[in-house]
PDB file of N, CA and C in Angstrom:
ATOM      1  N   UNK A   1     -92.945 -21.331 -57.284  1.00  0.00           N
ATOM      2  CA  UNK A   1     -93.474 -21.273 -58.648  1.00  0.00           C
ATOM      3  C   UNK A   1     -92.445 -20.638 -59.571  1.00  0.00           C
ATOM      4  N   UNK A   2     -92.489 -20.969 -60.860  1.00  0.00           N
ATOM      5  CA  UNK A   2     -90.953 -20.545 -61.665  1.00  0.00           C
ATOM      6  C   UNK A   2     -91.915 -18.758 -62.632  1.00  0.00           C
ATOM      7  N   UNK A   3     -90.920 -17.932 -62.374  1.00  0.00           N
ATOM      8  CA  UNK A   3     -91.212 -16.531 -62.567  1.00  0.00           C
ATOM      9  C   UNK A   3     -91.758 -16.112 -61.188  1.00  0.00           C
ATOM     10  N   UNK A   4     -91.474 -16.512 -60.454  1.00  0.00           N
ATOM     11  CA  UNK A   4     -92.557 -15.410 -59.248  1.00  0.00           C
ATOM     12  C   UNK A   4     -90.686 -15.576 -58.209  1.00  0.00           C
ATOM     13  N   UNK A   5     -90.797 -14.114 -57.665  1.00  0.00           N
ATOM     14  CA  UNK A   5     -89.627 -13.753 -56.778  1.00  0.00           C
ATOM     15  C   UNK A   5     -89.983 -14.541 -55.177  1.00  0.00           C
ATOM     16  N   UNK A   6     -88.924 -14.809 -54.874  1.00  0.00           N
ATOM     17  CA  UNK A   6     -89.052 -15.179 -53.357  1.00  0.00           C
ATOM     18  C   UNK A   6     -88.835 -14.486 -52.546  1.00  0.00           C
ATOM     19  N   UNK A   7     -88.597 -13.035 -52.920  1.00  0.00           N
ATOM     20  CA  UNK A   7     -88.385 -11.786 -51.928  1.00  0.00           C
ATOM     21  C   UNK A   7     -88.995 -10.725 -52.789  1.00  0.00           C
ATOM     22  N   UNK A   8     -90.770 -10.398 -53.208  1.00  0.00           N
ATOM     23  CA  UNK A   8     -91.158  -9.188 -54.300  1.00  0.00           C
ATOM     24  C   UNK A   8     -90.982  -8.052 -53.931  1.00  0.00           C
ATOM     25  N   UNK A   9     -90.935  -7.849 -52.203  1.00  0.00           N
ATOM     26  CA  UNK A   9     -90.555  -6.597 -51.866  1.00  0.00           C
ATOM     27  C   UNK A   9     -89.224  -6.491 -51.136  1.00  0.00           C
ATOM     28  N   UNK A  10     -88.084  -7.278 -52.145  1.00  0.00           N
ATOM     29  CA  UNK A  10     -86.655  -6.630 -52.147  1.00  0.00           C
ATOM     30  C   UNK A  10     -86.365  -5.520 -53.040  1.00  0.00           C
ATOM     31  N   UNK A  11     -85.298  -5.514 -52.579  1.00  0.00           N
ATOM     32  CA  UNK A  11     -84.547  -4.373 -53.029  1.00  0.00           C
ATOM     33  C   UNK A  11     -84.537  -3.461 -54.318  1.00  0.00           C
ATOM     34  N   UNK A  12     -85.133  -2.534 -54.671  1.00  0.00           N
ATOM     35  CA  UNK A  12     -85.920  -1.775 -55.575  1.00  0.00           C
ATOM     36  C   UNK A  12     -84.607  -1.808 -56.741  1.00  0.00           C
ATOM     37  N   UNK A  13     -85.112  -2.257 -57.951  1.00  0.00           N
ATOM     38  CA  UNK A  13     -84.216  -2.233 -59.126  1.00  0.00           C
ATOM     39  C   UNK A  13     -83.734  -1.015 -59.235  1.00  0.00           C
ATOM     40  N   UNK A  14     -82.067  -0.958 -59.798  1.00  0.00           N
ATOM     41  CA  UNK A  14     -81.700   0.809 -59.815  1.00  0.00           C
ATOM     42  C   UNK A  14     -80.946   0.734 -58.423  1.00  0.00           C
ATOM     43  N   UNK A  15     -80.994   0.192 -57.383  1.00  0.00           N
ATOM     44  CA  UNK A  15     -80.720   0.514 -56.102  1.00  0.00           C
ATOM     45  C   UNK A  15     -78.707  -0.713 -56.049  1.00  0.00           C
ATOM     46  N   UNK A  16     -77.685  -0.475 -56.068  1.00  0.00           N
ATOM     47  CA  UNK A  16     -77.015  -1.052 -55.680  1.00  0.00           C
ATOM     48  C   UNK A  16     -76.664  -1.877 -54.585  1.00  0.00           C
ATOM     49  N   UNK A  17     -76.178  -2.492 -54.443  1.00  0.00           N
ATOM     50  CA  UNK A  17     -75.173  -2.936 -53.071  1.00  0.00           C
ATOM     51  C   UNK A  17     -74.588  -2.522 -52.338  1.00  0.00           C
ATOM     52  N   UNK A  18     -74.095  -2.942 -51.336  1.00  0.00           N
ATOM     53  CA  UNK A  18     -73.053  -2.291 -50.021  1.00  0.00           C
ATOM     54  C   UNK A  18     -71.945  -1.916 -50.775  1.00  0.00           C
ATOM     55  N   UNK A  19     -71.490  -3.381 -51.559  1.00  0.00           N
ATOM     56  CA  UNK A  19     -70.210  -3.845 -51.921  1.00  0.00           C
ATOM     57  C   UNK A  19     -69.456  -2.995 -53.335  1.00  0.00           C
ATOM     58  N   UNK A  20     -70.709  -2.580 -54.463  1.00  0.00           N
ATOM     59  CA  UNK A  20     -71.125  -1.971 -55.057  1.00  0.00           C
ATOM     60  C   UNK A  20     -70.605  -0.357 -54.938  1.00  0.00           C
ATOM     61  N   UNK A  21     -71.285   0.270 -53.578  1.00  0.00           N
ATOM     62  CA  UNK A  21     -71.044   1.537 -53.335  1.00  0.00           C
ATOM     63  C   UNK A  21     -69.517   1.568 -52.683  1.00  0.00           C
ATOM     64  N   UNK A  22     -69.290   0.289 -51.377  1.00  0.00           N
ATOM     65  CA  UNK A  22     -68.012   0.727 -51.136  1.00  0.00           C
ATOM     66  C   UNK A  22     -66.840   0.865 -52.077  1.00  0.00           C
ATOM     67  N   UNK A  23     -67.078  -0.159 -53.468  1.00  0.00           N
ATOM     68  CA  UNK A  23     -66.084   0.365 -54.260  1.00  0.00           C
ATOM     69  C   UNK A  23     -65.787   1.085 -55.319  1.00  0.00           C
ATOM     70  N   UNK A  24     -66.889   1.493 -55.709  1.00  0.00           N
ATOM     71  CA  UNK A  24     -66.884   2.886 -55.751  1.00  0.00           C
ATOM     72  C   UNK A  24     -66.572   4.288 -55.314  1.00  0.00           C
ATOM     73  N   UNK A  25     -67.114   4.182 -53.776  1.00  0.00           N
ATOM     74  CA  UNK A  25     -66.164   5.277 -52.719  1.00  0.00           C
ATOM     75  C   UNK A  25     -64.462   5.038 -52.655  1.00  0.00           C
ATOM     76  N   UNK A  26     -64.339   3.526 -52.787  1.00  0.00           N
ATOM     77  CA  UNK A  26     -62.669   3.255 -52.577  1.00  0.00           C
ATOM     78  C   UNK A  26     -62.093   4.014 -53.767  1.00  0.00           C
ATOM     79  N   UNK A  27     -62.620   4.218 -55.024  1.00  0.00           N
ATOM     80  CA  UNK A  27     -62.342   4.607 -55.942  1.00  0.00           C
ATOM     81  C   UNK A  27     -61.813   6.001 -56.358  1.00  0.00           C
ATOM     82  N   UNK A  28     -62.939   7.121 -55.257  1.00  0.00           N
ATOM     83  CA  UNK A  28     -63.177   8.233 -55.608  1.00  0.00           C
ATOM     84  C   UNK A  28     -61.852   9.100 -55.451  1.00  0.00           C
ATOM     85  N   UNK A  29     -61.127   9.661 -55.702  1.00  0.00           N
ATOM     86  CA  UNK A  29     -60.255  10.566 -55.900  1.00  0.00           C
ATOM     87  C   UNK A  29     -60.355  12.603 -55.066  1.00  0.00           C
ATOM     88  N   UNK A  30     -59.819  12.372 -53.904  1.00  0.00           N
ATOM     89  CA  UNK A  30     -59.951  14.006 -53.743  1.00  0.00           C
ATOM     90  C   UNK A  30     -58.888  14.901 -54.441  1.00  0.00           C
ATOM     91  N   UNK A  31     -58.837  15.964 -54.023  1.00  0.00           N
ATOM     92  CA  UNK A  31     -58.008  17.155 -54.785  1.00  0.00           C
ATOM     93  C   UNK A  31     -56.374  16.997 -54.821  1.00  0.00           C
ATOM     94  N   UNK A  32     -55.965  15.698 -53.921  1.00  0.00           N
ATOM     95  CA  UNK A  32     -54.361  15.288 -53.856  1.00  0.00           C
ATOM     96  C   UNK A  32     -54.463  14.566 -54.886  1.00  0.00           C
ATOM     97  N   UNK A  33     -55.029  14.199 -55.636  1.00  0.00           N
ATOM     98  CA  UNK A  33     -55.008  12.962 -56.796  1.00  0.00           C
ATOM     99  C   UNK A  33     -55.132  11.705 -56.335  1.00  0.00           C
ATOM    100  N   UNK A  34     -55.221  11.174 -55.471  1.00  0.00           N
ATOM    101  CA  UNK A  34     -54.599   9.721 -54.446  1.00  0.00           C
ATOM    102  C   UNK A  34     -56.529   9.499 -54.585  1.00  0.00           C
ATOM    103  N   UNK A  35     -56.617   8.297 -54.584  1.00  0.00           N
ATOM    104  CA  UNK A  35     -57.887   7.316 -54.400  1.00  0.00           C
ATOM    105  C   UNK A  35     -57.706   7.412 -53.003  1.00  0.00           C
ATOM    106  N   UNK A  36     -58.822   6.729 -52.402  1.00  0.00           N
ATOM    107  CA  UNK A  36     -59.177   6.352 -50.941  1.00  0.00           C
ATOM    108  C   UNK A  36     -58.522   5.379 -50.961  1.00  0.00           C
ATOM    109  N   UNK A  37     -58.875   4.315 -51.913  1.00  0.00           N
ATOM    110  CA  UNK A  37     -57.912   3.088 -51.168  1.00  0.00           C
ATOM    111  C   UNK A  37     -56.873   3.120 -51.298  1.00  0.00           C
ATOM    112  N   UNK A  38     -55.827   3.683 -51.900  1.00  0.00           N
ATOM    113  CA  UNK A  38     -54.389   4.132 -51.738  1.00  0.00           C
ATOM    114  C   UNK A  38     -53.893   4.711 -50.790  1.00  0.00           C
ATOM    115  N   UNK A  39     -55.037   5.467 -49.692  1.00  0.00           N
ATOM    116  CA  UNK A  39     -54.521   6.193 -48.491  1.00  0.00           C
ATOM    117  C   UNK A  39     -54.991   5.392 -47.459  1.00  0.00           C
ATOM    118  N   UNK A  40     -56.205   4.566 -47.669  1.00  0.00           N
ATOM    119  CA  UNK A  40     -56.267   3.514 -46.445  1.00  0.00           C
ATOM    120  C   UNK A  40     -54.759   2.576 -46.526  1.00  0.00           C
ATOM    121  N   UNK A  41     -54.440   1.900 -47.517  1.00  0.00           N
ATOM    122  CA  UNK A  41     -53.654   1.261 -47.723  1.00  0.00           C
ATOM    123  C   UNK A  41     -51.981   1.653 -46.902  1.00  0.00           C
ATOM    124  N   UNK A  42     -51.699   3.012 -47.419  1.00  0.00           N
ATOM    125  CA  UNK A  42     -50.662   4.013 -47.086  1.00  0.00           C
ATOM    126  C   UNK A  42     -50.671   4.131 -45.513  1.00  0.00           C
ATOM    127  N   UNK A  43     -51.875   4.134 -44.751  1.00  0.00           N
ATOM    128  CA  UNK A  43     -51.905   4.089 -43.730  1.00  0.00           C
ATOM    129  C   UNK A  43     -52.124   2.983 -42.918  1.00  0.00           C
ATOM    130  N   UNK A  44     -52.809   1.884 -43.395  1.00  0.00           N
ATOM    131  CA  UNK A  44     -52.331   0.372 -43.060  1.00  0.00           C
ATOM    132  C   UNK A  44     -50.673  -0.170 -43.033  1.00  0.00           C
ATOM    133  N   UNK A  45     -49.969   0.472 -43.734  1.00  0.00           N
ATOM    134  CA  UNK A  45     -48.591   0.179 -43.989  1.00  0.00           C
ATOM    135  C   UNK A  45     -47.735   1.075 -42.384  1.00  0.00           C
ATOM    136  N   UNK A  46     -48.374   2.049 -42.537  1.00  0.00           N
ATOM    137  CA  UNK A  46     -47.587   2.969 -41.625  1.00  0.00           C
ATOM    138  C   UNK A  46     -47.973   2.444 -40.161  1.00  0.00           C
ATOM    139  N   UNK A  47     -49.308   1.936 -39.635  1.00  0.00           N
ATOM    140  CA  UNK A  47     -49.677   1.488 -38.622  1.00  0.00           C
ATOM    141  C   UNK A  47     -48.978   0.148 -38.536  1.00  0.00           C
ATOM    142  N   UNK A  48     -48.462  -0.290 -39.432  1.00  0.00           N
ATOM    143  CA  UNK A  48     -47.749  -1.963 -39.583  1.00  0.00           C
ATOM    144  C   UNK A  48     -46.763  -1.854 -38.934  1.00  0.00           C
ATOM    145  N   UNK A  49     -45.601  -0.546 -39.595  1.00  0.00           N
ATOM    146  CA  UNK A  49     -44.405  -0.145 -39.431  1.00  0.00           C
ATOM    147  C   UNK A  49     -44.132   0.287 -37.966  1.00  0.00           C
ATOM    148  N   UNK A  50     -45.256   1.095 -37.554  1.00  0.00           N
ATOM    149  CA  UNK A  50     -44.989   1.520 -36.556  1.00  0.00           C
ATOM    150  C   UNK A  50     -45.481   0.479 -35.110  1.00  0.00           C
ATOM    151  N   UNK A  51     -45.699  -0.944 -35.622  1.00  0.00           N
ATOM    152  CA  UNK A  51     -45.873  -1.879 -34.666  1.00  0.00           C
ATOM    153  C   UNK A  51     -46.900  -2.477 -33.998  1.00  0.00           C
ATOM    154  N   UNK A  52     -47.823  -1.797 -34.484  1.00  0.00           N
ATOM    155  CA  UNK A  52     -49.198  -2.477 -34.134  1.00  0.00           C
ATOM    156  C   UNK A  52     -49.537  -3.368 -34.721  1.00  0.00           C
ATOM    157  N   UNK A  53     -49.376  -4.767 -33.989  1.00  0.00           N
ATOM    158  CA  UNK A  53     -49.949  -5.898 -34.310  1.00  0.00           C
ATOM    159  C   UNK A  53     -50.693  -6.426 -35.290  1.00  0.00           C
ATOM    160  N   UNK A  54     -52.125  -5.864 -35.162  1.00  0.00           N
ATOM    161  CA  UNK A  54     -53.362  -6.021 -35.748  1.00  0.00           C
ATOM    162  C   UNK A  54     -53.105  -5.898 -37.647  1.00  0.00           C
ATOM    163  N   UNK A  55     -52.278  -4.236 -37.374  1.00  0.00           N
ATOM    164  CA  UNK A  55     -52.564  -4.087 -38.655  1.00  0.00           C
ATOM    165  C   UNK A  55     -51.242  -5.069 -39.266  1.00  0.00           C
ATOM    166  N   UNK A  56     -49.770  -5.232 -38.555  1.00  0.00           N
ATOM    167  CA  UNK A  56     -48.966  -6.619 -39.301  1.00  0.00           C
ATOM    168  C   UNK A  56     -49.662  -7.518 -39.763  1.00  0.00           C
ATOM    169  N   UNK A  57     -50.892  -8.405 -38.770  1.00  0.00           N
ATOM    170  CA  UNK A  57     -51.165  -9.121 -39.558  1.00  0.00           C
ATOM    171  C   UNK A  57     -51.752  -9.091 -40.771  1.00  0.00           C
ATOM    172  N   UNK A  58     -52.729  -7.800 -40.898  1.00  0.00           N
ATOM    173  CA  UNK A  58     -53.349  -7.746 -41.883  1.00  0.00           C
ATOM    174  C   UNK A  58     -53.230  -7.745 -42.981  1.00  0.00           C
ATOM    175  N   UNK A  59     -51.866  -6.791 -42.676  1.00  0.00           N
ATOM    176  CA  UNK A  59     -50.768  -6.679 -44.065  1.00  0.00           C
ATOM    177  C   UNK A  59     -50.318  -8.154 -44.707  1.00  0.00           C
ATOM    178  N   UNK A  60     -49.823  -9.188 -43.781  1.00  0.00           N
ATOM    179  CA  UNK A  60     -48.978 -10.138 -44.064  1.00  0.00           C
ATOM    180  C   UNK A  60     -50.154 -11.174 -44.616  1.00  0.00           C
ATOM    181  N   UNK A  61     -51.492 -10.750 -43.974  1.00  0.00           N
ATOM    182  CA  UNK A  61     -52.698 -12.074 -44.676  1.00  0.00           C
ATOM    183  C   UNK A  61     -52.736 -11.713 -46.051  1.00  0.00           C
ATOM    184  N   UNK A  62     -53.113 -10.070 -46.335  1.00  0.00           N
ATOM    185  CA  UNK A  62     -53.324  -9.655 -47.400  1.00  0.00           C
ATOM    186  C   UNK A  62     -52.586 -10.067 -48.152  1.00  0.00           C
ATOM    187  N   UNK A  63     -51.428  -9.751 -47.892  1.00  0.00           N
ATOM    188  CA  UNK A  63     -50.080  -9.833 -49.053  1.00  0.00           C
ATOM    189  C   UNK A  63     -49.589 -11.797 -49.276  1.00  0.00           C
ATOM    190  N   UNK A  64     -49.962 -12.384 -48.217  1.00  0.00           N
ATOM    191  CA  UNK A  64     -49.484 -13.971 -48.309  1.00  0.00           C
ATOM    192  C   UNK A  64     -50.440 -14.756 -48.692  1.00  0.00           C
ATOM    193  N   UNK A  65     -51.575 -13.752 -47.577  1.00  0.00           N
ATOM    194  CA  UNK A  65     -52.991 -15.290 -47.510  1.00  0.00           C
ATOM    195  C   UNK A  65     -53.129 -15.383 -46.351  1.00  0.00           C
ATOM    196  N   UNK A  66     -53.594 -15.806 -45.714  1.00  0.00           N
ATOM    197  CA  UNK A  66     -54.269 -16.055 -44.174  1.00  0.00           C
ATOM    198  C   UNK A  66     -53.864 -17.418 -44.390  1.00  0.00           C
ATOM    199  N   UNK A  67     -53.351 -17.861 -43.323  1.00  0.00           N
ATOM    200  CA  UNK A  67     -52.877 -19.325 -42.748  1.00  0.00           C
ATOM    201  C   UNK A  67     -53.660 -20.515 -42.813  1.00  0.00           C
ATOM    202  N   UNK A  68     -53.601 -21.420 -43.861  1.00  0.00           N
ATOM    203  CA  UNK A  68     -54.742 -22.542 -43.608  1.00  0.00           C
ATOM    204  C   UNK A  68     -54.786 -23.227 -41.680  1.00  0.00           C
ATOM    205  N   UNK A  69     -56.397 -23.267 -41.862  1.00  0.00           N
ATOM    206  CA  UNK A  69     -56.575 -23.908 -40.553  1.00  0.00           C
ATOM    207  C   UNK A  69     -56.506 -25.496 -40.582  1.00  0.00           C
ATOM    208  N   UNK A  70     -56.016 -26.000 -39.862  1.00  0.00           N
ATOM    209  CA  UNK A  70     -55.731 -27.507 -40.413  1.00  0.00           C
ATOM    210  C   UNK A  70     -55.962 -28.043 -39.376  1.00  0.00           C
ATOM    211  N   UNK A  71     -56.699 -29.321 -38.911  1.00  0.00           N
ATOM    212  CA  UNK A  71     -57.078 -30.266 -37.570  1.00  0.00           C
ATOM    213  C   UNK A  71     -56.142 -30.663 -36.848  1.00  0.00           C
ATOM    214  N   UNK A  72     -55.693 -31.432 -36.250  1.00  0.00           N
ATOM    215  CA  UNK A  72     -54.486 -32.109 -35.528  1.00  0.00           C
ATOM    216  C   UNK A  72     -55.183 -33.150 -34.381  1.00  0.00           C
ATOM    217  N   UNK A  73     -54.744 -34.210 -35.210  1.00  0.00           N
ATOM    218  CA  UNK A  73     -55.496 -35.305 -34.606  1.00  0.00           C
ATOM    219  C   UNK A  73     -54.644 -36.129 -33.643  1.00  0.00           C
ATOM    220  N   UNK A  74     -55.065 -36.671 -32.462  1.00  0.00           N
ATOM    221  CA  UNK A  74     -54.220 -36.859 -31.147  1.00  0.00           C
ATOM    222  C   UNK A  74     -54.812 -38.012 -30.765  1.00  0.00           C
ATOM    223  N   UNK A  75     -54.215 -39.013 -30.856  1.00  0.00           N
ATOM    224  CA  UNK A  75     -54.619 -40.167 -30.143  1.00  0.00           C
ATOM    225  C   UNK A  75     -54.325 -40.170 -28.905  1.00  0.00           C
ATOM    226  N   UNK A  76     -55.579 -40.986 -28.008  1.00  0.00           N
ATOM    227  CA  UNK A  76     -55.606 -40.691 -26.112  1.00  0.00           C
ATOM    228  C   UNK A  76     -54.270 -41.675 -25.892  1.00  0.00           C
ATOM    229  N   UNK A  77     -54.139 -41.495 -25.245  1.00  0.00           N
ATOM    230  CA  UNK A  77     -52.864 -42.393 -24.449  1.00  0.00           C
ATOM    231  C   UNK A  77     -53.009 -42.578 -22.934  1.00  0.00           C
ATOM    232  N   UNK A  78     -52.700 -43.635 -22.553  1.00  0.00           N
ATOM    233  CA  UNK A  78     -52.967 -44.533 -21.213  1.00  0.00           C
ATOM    234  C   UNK A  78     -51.744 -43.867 -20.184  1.00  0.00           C
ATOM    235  N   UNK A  79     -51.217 -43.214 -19.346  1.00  0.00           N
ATOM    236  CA  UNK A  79     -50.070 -42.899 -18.517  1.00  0.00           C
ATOM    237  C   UNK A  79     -50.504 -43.519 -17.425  1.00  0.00           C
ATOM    238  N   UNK A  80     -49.783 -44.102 -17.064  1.00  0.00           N
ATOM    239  CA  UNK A  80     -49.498 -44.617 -15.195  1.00  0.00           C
ATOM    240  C   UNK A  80     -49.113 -43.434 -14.526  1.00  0.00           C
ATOM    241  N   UNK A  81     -49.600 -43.459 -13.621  1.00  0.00           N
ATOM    242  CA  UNK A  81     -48.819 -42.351 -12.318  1.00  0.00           C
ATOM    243  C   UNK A  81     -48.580 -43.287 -11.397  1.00  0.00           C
ATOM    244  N   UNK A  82     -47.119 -43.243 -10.683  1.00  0.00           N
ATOM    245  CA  UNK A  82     -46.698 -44.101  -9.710  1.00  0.00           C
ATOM    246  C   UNK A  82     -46.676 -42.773  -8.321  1.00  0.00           C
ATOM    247  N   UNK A  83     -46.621 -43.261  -7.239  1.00  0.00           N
ATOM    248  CA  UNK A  83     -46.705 -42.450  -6.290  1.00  0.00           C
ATOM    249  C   UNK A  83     -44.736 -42.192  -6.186  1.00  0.00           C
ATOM    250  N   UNK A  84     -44.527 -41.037  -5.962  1.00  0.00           N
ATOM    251  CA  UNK A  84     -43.138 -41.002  -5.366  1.00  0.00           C
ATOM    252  C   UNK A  84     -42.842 -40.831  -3.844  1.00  0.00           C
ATOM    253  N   UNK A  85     -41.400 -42.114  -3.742  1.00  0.00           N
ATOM    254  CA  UNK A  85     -41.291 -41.974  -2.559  1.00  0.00           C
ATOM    255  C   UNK A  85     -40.025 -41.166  -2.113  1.00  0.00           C
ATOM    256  N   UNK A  86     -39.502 -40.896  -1.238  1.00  0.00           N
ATOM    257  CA  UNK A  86     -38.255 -40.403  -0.825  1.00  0.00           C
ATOM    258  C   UNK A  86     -37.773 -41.023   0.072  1.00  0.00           C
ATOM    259  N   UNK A  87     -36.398 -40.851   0.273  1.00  0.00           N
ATOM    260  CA  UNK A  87     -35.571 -41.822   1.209  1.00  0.00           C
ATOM    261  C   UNK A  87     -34.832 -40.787   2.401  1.00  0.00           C
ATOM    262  N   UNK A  88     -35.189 -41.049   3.565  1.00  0.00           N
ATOM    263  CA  UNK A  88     -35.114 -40.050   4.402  1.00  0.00           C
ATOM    264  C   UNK A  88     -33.188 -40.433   4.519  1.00  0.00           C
ATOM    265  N   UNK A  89     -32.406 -39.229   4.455  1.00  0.00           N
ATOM    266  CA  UNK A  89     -30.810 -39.057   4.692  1.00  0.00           C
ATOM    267  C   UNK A  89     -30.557 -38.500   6.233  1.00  0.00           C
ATOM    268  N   UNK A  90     -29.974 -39.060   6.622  1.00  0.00           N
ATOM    269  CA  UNK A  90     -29.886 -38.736   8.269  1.00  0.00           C
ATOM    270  C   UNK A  90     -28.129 -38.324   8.207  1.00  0.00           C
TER     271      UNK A  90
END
């Protein structure tokens, strides 16, 4: 029906998001001056440097893009197998 909610007992008006609060917290600033996400970041870099995998890639998706996934299409093909023989050398 048009005006009636399809969820009336969601989420109480006034009340934010996940997405909302996390960036907000990313935001917040302690007594070094530095945001949170400047020190996650700072430390994503340093875990990069120092060779852990996980976080290279993360760095290199972030900073490039994540790799398109693309299909690769293979037509079947027919192979013969012949038996091999050997020739006995005396």
């Amino acid at each position: 029906m048009a005006g009636h909610s399809g969820n009336p007992s969601g989420r109480p008006v006034g009340v934010g998001s996940i997405t909302v609060e996390l960036r907000r917290q990313l935001e917040h600033v302690d007594g070094d001056g530095v945001p949170l996400h400047a020190r996650i970041a700072r430390r994503l870099l340093e875990l990069a440097e120092g060779g852990d995998l996980r976080a290279i890639r993360e760095v290199l998706d972030r900073v490039d893009g994540m790799p398109a996934r693309c299909a690769l299409e293979v037509e079947p093909q027919r192979i013969e197998l012949r038996p091999i023989t050997f020739e006995r050398r005396d």
